[in-house]
N, C-alpha and C. Protein backbone atom coordinates (compact mmCIF):
# COMPACT_ATOMS: atom_id res chain seq x y z
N UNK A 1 0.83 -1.19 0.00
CA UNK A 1 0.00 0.00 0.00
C UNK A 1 0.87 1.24 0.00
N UNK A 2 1.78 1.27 -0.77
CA UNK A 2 2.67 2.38 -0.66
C UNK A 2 2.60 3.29 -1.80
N UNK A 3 2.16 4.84 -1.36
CA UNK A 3 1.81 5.98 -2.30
C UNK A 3 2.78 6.20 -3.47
N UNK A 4 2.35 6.66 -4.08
CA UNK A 4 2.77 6.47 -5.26
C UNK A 4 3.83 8.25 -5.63
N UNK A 5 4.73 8.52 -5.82
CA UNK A 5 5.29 9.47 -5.96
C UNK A 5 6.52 9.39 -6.97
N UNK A 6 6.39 10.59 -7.67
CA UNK A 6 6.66 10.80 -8.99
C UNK A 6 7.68 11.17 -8.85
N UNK A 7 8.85 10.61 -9.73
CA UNK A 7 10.34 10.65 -9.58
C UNK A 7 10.90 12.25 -10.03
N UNK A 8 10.08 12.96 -10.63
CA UNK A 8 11.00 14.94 -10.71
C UNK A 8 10.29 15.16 -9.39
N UNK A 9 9.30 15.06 -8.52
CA UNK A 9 8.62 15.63 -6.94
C UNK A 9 9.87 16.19 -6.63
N UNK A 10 9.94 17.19 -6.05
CA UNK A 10 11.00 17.35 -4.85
C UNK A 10 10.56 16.96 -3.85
N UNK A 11 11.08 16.30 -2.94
CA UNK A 11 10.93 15.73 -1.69
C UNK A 11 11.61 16.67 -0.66
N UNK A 12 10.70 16.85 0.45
CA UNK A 12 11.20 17.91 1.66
C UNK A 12 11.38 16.97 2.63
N UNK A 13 12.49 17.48 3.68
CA UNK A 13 12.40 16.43 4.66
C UNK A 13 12.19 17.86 5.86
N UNK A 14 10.92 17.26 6.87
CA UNK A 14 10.36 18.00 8.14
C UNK A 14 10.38 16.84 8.84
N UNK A 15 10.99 17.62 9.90
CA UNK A 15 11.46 16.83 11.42
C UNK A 15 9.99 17.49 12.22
N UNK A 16 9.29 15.90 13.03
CA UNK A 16 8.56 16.64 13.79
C UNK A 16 8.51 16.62 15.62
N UNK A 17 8.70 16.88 16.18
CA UNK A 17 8.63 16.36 17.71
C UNK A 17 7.23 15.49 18.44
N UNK A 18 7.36 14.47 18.76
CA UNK A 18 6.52 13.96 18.99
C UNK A 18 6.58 13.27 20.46
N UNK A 19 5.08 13.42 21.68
CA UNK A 19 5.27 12.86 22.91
C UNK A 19 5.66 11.71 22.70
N UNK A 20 6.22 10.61 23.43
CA UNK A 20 6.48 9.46 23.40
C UNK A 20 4.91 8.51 22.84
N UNK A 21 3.73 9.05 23.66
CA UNK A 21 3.01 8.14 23.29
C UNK A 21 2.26 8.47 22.20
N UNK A 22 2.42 9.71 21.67
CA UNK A 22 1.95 10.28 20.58
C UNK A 22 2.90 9.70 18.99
N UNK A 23 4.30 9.50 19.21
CA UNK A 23 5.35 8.51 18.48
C UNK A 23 4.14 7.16 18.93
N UNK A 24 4.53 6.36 19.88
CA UNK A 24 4.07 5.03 20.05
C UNK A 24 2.22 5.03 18.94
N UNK A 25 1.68 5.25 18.89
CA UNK A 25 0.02 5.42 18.21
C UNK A 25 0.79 5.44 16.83
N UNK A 26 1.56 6.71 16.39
CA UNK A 26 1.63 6.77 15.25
C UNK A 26 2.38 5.36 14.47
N UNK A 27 3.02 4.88 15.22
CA UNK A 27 4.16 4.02 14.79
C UNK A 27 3.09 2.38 14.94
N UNK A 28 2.46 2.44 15.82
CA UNK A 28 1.35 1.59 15.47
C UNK A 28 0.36 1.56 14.82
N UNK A 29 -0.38 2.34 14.53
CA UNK A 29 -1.15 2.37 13.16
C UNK A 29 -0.89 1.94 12.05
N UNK A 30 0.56 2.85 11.95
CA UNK A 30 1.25 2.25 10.43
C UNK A 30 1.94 0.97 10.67
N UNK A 31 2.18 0.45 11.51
CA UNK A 31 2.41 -0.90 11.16
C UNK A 31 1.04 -1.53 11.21
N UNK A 32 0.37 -1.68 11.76
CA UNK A 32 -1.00 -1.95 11.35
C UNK A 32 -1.66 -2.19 10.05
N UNK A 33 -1.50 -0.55 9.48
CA UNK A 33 -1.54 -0.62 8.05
C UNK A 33 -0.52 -1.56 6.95
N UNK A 34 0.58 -1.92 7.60
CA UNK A 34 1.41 -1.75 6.59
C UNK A 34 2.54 -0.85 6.14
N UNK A 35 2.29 0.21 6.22
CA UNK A 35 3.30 1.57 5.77
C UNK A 35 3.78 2.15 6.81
N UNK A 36 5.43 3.20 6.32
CA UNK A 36 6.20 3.57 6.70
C UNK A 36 5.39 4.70 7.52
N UNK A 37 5.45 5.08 8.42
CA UNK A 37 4.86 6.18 9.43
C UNK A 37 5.01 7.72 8.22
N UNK A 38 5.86 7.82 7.54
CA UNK A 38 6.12 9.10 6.49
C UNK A 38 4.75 9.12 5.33
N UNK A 39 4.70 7.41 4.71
CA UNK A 39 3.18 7.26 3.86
C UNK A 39 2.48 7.50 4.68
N UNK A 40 2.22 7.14 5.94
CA UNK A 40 0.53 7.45 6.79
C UNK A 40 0.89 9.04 6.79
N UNK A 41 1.68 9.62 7.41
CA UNK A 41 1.18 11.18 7.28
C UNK A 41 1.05 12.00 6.05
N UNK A 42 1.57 11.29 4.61
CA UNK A 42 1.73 12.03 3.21
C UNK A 42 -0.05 11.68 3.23
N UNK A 43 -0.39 9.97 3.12
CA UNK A 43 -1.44 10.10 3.31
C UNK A 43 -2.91 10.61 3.91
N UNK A 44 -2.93 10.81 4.87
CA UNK A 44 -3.64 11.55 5.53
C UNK A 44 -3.50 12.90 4.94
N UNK A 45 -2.48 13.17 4.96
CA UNK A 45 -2.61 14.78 3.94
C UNK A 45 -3.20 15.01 3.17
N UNK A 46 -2.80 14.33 2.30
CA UNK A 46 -3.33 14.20 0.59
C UNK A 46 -5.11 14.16 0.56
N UNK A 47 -5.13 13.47 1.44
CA UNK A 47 -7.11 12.92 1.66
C UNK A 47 -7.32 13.45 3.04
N UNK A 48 -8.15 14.26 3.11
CA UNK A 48 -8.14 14.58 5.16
C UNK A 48 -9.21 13.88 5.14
N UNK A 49 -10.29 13.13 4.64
CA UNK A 49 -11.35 12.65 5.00
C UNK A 49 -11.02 10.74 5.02
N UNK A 50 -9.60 10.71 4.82
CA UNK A 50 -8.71 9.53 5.02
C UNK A 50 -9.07 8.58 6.45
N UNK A 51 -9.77 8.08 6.43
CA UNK A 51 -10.32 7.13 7.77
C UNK A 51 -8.91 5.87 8.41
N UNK A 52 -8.72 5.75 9.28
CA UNK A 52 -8.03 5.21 10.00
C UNK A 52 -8.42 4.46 10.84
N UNK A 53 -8.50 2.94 10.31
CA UNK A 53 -9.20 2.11 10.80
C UNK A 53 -8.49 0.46 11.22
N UNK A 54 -8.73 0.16 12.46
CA UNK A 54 -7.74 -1.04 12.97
C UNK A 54 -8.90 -1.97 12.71
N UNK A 55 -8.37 -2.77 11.48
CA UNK A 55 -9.39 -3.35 11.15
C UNK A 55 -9.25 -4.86 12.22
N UNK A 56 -8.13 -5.37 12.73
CA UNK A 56 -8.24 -6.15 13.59
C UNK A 56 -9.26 -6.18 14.41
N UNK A 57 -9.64 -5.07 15.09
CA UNK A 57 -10.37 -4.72 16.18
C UNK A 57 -12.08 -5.25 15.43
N UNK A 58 -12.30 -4.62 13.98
CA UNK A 58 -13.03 -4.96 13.40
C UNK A 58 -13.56 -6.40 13.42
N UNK A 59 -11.80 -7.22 12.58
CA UNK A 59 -12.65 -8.63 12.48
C UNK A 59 -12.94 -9.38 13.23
N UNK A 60 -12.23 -8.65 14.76
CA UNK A 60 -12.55 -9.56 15.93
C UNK A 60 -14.13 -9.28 16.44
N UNK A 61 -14.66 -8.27 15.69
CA UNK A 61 -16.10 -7.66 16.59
C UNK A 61 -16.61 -8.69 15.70
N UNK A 62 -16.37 -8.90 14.26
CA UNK A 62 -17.40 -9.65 12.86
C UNK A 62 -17.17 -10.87 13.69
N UNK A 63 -15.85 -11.40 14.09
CA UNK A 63 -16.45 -12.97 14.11
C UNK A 63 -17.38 -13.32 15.12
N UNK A 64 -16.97 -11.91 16.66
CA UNK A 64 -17.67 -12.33 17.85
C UNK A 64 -19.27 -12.45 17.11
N UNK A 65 -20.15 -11.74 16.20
CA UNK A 65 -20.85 -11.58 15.61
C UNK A 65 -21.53 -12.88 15.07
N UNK A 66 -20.58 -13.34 14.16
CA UNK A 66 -21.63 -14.65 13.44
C UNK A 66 -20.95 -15.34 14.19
N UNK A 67 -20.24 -15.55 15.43
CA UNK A 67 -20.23 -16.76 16.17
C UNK A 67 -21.52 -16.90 17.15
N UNK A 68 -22.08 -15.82 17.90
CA UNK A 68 -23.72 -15.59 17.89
C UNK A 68 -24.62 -15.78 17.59
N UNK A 69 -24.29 -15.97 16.02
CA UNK A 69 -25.41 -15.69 15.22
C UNK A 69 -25.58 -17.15 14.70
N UNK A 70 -24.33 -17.92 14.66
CA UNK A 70 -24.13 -19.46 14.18
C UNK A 70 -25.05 -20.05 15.98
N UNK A 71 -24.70 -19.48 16.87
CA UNK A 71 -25.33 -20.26 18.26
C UNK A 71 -26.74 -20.12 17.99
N UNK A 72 -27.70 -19.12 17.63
CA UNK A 72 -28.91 -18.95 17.33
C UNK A 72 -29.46 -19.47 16.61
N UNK A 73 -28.61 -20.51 15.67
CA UNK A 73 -29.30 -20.85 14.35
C UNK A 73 -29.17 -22.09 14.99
N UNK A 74 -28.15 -23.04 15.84
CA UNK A 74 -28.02 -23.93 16.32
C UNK A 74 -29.23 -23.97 17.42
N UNK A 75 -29.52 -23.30 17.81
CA UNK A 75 -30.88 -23.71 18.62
C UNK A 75 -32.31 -23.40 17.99
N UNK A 76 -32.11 -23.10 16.92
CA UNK A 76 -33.52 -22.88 16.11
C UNK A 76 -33.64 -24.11 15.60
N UNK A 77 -32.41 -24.68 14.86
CA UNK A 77 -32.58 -26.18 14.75
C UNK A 77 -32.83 -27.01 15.96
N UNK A 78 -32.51 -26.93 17.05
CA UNK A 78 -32.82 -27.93 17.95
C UNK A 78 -34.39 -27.52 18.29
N UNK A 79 -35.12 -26.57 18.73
CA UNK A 79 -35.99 -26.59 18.83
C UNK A 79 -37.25 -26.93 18.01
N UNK A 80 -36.66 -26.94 16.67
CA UNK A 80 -37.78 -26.99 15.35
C UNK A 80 -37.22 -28.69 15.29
N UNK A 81 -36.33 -29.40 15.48
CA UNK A 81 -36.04 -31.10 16.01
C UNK A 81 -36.75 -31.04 16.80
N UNK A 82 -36.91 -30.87 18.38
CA UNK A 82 -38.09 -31.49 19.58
C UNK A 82 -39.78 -30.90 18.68
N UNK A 83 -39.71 -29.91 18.03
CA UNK A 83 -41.14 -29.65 17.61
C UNK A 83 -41.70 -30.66 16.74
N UNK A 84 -40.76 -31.21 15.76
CA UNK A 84 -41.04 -31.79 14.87
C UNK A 84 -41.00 -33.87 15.30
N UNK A 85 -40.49 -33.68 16.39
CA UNK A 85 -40.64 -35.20 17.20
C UNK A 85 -41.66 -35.27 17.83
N UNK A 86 -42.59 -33.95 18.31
CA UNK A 86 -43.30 -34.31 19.15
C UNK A 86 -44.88 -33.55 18.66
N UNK A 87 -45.44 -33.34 17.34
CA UNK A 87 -46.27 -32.78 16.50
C UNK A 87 -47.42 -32.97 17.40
N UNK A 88 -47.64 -34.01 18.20
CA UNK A 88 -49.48 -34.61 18.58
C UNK A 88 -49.84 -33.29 19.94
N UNK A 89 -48.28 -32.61 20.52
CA UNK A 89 -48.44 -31.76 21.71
C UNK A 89 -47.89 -30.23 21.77
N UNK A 90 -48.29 -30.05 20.27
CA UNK A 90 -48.13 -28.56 19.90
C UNK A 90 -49.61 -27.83 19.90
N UNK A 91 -49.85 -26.94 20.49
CA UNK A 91 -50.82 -26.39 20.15
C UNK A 91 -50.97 -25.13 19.23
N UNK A 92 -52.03 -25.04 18.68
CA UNK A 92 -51.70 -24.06 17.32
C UNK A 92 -50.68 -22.81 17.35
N UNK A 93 -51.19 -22.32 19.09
CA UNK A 93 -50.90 -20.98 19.22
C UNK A 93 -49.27 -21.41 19.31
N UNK A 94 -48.67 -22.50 19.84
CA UNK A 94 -47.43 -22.56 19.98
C UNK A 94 -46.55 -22.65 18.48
N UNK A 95 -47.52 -23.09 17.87
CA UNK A 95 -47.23 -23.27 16.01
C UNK A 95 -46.65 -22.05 15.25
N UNK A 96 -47.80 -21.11 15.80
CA UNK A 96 -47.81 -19.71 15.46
C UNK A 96 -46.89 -18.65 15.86
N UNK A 97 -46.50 -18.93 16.94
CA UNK A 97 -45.67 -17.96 17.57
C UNK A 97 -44.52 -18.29 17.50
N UNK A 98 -44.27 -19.61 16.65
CA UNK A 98 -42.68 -20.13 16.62
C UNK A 98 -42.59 -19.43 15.17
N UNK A 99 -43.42 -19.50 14.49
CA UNK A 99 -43.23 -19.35 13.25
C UNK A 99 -42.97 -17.87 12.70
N UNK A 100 -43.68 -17.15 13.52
CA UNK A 100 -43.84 -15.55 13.93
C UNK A 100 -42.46 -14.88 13.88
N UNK A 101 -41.81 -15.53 15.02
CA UNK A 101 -40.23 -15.10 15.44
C UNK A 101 -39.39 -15.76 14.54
N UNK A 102 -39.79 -17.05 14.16
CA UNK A 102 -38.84 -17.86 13.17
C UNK A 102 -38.89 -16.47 12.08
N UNK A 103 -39.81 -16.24 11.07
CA UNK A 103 -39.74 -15.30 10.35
C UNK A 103 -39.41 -13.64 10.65
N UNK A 104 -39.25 -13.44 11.86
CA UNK A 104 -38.70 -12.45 12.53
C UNK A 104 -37.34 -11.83 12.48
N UNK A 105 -36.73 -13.83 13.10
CA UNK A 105 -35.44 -13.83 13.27
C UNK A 105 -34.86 -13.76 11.97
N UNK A 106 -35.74 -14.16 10.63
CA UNK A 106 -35.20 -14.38 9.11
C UNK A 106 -35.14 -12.80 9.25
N UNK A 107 -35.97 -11.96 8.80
CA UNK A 107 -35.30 -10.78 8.59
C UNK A 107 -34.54 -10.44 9.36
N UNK A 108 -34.26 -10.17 10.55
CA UNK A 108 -33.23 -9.47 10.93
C UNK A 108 -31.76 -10.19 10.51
N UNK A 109 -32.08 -11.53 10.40
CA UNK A 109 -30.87 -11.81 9.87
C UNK A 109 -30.15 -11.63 8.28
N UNK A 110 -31.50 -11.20 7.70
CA UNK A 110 -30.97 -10.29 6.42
C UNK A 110 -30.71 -9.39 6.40
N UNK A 111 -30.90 -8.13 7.98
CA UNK A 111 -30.57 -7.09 7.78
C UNK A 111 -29.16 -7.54 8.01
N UNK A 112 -28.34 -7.86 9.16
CA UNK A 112 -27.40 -8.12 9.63
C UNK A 112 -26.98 -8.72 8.55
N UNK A 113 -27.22 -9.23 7.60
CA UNK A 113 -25.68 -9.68 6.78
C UNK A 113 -25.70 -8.32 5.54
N UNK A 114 -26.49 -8.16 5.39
CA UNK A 114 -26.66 -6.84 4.59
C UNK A 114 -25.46 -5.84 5.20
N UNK A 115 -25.70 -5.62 6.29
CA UNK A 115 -24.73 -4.72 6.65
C UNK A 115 -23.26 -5.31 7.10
N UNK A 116 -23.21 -6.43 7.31
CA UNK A 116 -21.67 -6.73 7.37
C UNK A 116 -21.14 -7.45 5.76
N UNK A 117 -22.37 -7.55 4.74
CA UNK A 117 -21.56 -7.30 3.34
C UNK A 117 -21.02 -6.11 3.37
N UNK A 118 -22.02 -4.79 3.48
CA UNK A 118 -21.19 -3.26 3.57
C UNK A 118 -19.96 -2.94 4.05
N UNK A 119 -19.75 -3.75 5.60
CA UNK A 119 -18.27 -3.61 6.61
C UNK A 119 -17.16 -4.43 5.31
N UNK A 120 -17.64 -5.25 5.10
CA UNK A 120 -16.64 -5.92 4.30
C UNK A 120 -16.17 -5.36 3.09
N UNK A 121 -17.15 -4.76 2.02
CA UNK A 121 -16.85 -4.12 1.31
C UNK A 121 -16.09 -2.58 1.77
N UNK A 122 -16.24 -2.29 2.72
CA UNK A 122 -15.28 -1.03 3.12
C UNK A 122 -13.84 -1.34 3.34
N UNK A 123 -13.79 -1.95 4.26
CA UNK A 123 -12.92 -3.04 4.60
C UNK A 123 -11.73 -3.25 3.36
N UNK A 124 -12.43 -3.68 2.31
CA UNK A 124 -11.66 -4.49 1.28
C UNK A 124 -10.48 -3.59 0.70
C-alpha cells in the first residue's frame, strides 16, 4: 500500500517532535496498516477525510458476531427437532408464535448480513 510518488517531486524532509506516546500510536497504526509512518502522514494529507481504521479490532467484533449468530441458528434447529418429534403436543398458538419469530429472526438476519456485506466491502 505504498503511495505512489513521482520521480521529478522534490521531496522535503520535516522533522517533527513527537510525545512518546503520541510517536508510540503513530508508529502503530502504520504498522498496522502496513506503511512507513512518512506514507501514513503524506497520506492523511493528501485525503483529510482519510479514515483510519484497525481493522483487527473490526474482524474480531465480525467474528464475535456470526459466532452468535451461528449459536442462534443452532438452537432454532434444535428446537424446530423437539417440535417436529413431538407434532401430537403442539398447540396451534405454539405453532404460530414459533413461526412468527422464526420469520422475525429471518429478517433481521438479512438485515445483519446486509450490513456486514457493507463492513466488508469497506474493509476491502
Amino acid at each position: 500500500m505504498t503511495l505512489s510518488i513521482k520521480k521529478n517531486e522534490a521531496m522535503k524532509f520535516v522533522g517533527v517532535r513527537l510525545l512518546q506516546n503520541e510517536d508510540e500510536a503513530l508508529q502503530k497504526i502504520s504498522s498496522q496498516l502496513g506503511i512507513t509512518k512518512s506514507e501514513l502522514i503524506r497520506k492523511k494529507l493528501r485525503d483529510s477525510s482519510c479514515k483510519i481504521v484497525d481493522t483487527t479490532t473490526v474482524f474480531d467484533n465480525v467474528n464475535k458476531i456470526m459466532t452468535a449468530q451461528y449459536k442462534v441458528h443452532t438452537n432454532i434447529n434444535q428446537v424446530a427437532k423437539h417440535l417436529n418429534g413431538r407434532p401430537e403436543k403442539l398447540s396451534d398458538i405454539t405453532i404460530i408464535e414459533f413461526n412468527t419469530l422464526l420469520n422475525l429472526h429471518l429478517e433481521q438476519r438479512e438485515l445483519l448480513y446486509k450490513q456486514m456485506r457493507k463492513i466488508y466491502k469497506l474493509l476491502k
